[in-house]
Protein backbone atom coordinates (compact mmCIF):
# COMPACT_ATOMS: atom_id res chain seq x y z
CA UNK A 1 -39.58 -124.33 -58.24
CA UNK A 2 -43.34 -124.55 -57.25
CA UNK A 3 -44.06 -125.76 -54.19
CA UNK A 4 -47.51 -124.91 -53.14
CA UNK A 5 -50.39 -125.31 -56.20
CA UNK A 6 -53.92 -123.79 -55.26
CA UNK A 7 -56.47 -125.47 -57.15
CA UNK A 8 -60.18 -124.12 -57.93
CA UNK A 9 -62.67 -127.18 -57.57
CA UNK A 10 -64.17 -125.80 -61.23
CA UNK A 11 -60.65 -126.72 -63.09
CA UNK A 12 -59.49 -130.05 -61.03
CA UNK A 13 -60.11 -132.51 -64.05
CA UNK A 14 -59.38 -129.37 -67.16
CA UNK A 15 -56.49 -131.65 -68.93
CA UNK A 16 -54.51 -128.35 -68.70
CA UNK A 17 -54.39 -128.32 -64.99
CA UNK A 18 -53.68 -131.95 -65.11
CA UNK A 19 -50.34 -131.09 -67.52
CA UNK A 20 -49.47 -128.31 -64.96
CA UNK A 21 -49.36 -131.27 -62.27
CA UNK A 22 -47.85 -133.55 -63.64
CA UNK A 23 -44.85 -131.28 -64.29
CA UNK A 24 -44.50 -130.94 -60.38
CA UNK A 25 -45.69 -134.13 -58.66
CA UNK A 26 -44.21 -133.12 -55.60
CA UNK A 27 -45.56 -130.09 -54.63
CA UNK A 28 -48.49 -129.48 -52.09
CA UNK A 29 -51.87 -129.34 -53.65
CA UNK A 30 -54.55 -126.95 -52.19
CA UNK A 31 -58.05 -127.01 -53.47
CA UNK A 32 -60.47 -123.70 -53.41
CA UNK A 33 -63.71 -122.41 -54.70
CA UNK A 34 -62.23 -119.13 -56.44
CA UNK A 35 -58.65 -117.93 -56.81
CA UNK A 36 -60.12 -114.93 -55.08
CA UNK A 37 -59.64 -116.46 -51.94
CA UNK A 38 -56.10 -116.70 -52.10
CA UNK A 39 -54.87 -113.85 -54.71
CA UNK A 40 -57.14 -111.16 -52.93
CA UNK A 41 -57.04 -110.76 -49.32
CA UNK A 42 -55.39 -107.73 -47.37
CA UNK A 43 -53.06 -109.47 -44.91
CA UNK A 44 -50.37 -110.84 -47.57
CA UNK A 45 -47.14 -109.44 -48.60
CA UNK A 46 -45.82 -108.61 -51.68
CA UNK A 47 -42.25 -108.58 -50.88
CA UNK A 48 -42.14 -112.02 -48.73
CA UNK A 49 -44.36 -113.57 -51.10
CA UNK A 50 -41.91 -112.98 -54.11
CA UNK A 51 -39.48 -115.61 -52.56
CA UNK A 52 -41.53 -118.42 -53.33
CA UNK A 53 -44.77 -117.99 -55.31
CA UNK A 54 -47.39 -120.75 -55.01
CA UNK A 55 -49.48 -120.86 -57.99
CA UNK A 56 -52.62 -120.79 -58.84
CA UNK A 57 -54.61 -122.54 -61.33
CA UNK A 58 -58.57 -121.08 -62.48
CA UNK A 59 -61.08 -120.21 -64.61
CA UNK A 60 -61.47 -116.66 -65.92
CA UNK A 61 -64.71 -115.54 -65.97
CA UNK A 62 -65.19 -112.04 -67.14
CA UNK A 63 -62.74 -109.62 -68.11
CA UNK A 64 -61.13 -111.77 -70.41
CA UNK A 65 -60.40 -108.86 -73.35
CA UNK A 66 -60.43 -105.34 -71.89
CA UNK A 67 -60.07 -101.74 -73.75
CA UNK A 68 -56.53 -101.26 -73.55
CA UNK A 69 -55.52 -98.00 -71.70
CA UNK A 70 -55.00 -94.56 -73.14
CA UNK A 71 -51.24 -94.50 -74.31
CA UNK A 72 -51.19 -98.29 -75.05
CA UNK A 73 -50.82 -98.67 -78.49
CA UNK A 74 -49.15 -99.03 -82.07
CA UNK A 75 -51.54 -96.50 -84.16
CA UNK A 76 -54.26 -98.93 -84.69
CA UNK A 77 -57.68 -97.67 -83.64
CA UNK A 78 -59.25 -100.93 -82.19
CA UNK A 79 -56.71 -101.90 -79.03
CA UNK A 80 -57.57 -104.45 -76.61
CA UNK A 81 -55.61 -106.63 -73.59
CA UNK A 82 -55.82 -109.37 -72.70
CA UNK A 83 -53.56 -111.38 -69.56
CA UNK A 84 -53.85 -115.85 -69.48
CA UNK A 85 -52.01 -115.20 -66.48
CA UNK A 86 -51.57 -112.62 -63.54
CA UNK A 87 -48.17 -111.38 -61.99
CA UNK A 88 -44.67 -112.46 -63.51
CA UNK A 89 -41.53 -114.68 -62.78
CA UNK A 90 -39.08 -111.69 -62.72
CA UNK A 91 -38.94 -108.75 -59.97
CA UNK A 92 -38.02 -105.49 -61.65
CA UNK A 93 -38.36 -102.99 -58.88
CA UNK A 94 -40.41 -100.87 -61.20
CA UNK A 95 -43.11 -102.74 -62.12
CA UNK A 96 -46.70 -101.77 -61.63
CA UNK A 97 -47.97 -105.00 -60.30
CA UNK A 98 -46.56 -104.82 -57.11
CA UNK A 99 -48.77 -102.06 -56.81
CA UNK A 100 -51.87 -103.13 -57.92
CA UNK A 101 -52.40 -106.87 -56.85
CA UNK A 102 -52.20 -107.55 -52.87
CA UNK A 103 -50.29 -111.07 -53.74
CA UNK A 104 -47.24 -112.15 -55.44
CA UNK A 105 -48.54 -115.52 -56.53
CA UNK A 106 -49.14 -116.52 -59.72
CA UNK A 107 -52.39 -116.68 -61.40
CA UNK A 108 -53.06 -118.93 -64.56
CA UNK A 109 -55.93 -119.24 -66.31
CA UNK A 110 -56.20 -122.53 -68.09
CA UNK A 111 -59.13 -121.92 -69.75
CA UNK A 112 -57.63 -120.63 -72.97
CA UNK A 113 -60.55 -121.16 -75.17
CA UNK A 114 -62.78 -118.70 -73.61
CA UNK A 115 -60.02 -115.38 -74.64
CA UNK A 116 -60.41 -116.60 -78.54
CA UNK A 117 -64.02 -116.42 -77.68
CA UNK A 118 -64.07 -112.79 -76.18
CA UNK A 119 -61.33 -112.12 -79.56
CA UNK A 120 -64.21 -112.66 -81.94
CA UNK A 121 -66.22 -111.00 -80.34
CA UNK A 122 -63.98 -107.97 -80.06
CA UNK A 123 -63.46 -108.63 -83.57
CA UNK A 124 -67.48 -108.28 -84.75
CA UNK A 125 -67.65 -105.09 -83.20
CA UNK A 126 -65.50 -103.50 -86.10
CA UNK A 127 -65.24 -105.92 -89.38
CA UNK A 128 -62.92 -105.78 -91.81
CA UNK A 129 -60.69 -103.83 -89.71
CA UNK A 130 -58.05 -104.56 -87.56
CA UNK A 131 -57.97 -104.91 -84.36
CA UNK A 132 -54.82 -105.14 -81.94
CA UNK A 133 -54.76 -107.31 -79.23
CA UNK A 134 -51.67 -106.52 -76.51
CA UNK A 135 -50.44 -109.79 -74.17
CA UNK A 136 -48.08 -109.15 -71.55
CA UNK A 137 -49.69 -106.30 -69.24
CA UNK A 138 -50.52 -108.23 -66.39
CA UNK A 139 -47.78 -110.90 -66.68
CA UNK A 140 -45.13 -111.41 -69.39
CA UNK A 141 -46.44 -113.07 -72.19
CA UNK A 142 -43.53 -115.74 -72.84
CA UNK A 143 -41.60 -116.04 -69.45
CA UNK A 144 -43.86 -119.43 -68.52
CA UNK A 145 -44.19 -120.98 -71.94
CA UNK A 146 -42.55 -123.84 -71.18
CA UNK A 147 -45.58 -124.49 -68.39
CA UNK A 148 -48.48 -122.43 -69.35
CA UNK A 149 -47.95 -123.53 -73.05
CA UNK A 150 -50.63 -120.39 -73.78
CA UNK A 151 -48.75 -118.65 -76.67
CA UNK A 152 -48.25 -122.13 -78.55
CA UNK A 153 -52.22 -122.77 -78.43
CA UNK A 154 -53.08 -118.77 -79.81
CA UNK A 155 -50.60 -118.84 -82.69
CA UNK A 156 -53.10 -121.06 -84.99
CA UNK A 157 -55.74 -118.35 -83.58
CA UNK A 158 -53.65 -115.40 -84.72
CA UNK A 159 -53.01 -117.57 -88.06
CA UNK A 160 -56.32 -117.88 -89.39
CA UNK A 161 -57.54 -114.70 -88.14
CA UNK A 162 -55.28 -111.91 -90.44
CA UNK A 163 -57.39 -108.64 -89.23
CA UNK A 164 -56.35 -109.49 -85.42
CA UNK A 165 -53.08 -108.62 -84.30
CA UNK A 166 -51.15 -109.74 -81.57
CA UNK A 167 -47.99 -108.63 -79.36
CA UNK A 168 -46.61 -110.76 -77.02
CA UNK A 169 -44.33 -108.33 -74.86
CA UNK A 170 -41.68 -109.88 -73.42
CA UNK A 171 -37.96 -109.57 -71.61
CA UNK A 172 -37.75 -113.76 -71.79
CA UNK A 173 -35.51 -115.83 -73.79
CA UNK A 174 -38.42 -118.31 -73.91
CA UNK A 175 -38.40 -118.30 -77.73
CA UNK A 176 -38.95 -121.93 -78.62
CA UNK A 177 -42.68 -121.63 -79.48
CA UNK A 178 -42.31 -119.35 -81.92
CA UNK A 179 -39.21 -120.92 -83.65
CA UNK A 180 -40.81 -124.07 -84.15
CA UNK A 181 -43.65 -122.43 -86.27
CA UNK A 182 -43.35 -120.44 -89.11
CA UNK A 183 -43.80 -116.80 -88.45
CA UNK A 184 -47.16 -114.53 -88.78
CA UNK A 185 -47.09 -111.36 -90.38
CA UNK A 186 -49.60 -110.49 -87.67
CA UNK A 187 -47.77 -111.23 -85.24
CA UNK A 188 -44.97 -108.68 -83.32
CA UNK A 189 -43.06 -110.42 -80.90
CA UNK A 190 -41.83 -107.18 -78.15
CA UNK A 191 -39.21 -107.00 -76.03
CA UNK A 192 -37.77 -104.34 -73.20
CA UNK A 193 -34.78 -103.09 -72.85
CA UNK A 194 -33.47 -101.01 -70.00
CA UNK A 195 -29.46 -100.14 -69.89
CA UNK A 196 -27.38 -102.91 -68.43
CA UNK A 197 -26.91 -100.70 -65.00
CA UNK A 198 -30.75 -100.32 -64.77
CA UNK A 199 -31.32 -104.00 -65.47
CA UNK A 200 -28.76 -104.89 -63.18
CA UNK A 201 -29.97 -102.73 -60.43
CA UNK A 202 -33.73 -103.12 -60.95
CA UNK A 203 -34.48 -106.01 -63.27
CA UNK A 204 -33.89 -108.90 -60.89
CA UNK A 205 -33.73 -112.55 -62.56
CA UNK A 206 -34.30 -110.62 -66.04
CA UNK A 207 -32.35 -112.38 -68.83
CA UNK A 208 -29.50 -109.64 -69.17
CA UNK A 209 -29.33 -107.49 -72.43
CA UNK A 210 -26.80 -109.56 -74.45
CA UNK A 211 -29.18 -112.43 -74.19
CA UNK A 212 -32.60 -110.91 -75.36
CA UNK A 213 -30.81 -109.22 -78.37
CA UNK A 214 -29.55 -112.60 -79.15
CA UNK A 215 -33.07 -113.93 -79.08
CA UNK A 216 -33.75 -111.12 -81.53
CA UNK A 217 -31.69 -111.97 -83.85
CA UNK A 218 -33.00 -115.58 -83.59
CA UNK A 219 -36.47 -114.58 -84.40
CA UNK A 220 -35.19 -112.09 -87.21
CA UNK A 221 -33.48 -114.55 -88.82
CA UNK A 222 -36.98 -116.08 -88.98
CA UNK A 223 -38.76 -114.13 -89.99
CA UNK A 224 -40.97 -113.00 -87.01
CA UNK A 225 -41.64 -109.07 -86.55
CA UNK A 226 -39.83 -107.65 -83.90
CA UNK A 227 -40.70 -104.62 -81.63
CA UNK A 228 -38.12 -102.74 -78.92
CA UNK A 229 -40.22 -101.53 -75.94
CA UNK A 230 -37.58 -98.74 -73.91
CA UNK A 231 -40.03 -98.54 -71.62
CA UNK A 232 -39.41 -97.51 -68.69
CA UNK A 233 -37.26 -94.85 -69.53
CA UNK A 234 -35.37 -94.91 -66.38
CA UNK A 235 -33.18 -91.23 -65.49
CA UNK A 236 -29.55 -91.39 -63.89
CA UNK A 237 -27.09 -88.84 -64.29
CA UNK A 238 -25.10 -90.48 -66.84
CA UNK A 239 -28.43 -91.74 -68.69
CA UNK A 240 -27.36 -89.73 -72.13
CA UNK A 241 -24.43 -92.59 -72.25
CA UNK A 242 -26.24 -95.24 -70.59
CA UNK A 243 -29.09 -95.21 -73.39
CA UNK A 244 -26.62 -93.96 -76.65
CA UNK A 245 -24.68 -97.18 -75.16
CA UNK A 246 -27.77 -99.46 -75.40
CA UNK A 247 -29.29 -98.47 -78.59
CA UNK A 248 -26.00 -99.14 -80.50
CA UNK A 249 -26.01 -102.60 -79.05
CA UNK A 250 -29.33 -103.46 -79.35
CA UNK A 251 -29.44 -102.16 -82.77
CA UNK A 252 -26.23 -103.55 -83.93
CA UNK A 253 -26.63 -105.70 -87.03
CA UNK A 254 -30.95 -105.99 -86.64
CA UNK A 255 -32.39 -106.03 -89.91
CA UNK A 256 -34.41 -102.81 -90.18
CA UNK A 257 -36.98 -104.73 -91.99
CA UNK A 258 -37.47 -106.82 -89.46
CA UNK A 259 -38.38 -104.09 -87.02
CA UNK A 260 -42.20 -103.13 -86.68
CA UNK A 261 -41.87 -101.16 -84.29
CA UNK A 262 -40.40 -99.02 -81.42
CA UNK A 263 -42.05 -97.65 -78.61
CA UNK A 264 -40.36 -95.78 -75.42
CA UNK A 265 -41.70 -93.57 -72.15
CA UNK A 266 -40.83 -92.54 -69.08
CA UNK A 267 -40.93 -93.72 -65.83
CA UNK A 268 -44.67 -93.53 -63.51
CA UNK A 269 -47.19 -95.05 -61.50
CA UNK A 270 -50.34 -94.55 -60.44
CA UNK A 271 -49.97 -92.42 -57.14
CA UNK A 272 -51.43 -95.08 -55.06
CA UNK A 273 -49.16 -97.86 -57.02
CA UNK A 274 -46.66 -95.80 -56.11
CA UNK A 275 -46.99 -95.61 -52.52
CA UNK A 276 -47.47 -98.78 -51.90
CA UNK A 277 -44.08 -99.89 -53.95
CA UNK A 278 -42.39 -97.47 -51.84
CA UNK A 279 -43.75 -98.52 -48.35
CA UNK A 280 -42.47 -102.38 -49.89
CA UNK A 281 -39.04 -101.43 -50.35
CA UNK A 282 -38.05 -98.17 -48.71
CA UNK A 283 -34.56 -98.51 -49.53
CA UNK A 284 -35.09 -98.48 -53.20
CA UNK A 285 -33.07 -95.65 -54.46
CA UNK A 286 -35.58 -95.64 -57.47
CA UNK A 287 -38.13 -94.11 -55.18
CA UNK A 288 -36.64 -91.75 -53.51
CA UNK A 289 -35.09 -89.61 -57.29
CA UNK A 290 -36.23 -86.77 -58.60
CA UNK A 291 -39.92 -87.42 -58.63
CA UNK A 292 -42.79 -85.36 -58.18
CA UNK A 293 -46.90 -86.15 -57.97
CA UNK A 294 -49.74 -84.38 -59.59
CA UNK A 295 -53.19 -85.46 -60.03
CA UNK A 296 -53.13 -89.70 -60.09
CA UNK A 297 -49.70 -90.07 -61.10
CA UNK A 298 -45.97 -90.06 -60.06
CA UNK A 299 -43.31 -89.65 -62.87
CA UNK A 300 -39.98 -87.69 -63.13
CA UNK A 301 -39.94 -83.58 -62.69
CA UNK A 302 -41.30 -82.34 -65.94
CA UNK A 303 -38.18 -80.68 -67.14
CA UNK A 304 -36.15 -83.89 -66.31
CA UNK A 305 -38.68 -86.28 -68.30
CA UNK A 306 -38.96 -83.67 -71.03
CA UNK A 307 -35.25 -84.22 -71.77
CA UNK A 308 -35.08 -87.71 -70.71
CA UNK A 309 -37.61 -88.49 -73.54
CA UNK A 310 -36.22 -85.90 -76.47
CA UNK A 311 -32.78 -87.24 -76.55
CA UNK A 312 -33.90 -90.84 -76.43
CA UNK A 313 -35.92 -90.05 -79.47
CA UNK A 314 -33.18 -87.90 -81.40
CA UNK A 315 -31.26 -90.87 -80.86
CA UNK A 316 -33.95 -93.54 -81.85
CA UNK A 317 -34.11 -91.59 -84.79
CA UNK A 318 -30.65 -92.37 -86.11
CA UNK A 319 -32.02 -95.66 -85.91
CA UNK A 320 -35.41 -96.36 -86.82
CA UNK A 321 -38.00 -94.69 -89.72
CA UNK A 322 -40.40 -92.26 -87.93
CA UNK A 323 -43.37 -94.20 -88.98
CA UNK A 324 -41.83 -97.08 -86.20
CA UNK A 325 -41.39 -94.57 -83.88
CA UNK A 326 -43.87 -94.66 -81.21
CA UNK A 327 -43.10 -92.02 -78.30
CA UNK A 328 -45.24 -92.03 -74.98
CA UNK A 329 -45.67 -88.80 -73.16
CA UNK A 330 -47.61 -88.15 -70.45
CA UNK A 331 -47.03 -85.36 -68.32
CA UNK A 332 -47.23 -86.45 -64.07
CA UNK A 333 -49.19 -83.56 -63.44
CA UNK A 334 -52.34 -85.25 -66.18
CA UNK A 335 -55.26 -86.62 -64.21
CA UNK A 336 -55.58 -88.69 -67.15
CA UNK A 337 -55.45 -92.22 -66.56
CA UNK A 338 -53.05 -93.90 -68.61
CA UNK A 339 -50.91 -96.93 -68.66
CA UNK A 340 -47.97 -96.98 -66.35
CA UNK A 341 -44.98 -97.58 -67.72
CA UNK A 342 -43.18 -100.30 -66.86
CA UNK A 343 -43.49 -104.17 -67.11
């Protein structure tokens, strides 16, 4: 439930923030010059925050498509992300945002027209090839569908654009807007798994595993492209069962043609993501295993992620054609900055 909705003065009459009101008449409406004002100051925390979100309705202004970072990717050369909204309606202990935004509330941007602007214009810069476009890095890209509405208005984008490519990365059930349409063959709809002890431990208010392989086979069955994101790879002592366990069920009965693709890495964070995760929940046994730092980044001892990684691809193999296959490894001792893993 929303109970507090922050308002910038420049959106008050955009019929999008009017639709967002009208689904919750009741709740307290705050108006402000920039989003800034409420999403960016130092004295707010994370952790009490999460409880009850307000959120926060604006304009983006620049930034809209960004370079995506080294590691994020699917083999094209031309990848780009892009984020309609800013934090996400789950609270998996592991995820970067807690790290890198001071506030748990929720941003949306309603004016979608501007991203298919700064899309084309991604797009001149290399014609007639493709170019990927990655939703779901700052936010998940179909948890607030039923709100933001965001994925239903980029489809017809996506549809008569076929050199762009989208993901929409995703551990929602939220499947509705892409059901009702028929699918795009440039369009892969992406969803992570962890093992059901992880999720249950980590992924708080996550739709459990059972569920988002059911929504798999719902958009299989329609045709829509499907990725599998095992990402974070998350280490326990009994992980060799815990992830042979998972792949046989999420791969039970999924039509391999289906399947575009399958990416997995390893648990890390930015160093100073990191510490300030830790300092919000200093009982989280997550933070305190077998973890070491070197140069920006935190991540498992390199022996432990080494074989972490190799027998989760030895066993994706069993399962999916290598050209699928999409393994991220970055060493925690790299002073390279790459994507974390793990949203």
């Amino acid at each position: 439930m929303i109970r507090r909705i922050y308002i910038e003065a420049s959106v008050a009459a955009h019929p999008r923030t009017r639709a967002v009101l009208a689904r919750y008449p009741q709740a307290t409406r705050i108006e402000c010059e920039r989003y800034g004002e409420v999403f960016n100051p130092r004295s707010q925390n994370f952790r009490l925050q999460k409880t009850e979100p307000a959120l926060i309705l604006a304009r983006k202004h620049g930034g809209l498509v960004l370079p995506a970072p080294p590691g994020y990717g699917l083999g094209g050369e031309h990848n780009h992300y892009f984020s309609h909204m800013l934090n996400c309606v789950y609270d998996c202990r592991y995820c970067f945002l807690q790290g890198m935004f001071r506030s748990a509330n929720y941003v949306l941007f309603v004016n979608y027209e501007d991203f298919a602007t700064a899309m084309d214009a991604r797009r001149v810069q290399h014609p007639g090839e493709p170019c990927w476009f990655f939703s779901g890095y700052d936010c998940d890209s179909l948890a607030f569908e039923p709100l933001t509405g965001f994925v239903e208005w980029c489809l017809p984008y996506f549809a008569a654009r076929p050199d762009a490519w989208l993901e929409l990365r995703t551990k929602s059930t939220q499947i509705r807007a892409l059901l009702d349409r028929p699918a795009l063959a440039n369009v892969v709809v992406a969803f992570s798994f962890t093992p059901p002890g992880a999720h249950a431990a980590l992924e708080h208010k996550v739709p459990g595993v059972e569920r988002r392989v059911a929504a798999l086979h719902k958009l299989a069955a329609r045709g829509w492209k499907l990725g599998l994101r095992f990402d974070p790879l998350i280490y326990t002592d009994d992980y060799e069962k815990a992830y042979g366990d998972l792949f046989e069920q999420v791969f039970a009965g999924l039509d391999a043609d289906a399947l575009h693709s399958v990416s997995f890495g390893a648990f890390r964070l930015p160093r100073a993501f990191f510490k300030t995760m830790a300092a919000l929940y200093p009982d989280e046994s997550l933070f305190a295993g077998p973890l070491e730092t070197g140069g920006r980044m935190v991540g498992y001892r390199g022996e432990l992620e080494r074989e972490l990684v190799a027998f989760c691809a030895r066993r994706l193999g069993d399962y999916v054609r290598a050209h699928a296959l999409f393994p991220c490894v970055t060493s925690p001792d790299s002073d390279t900055h790459t994507a974390p893993r793990g949203r």
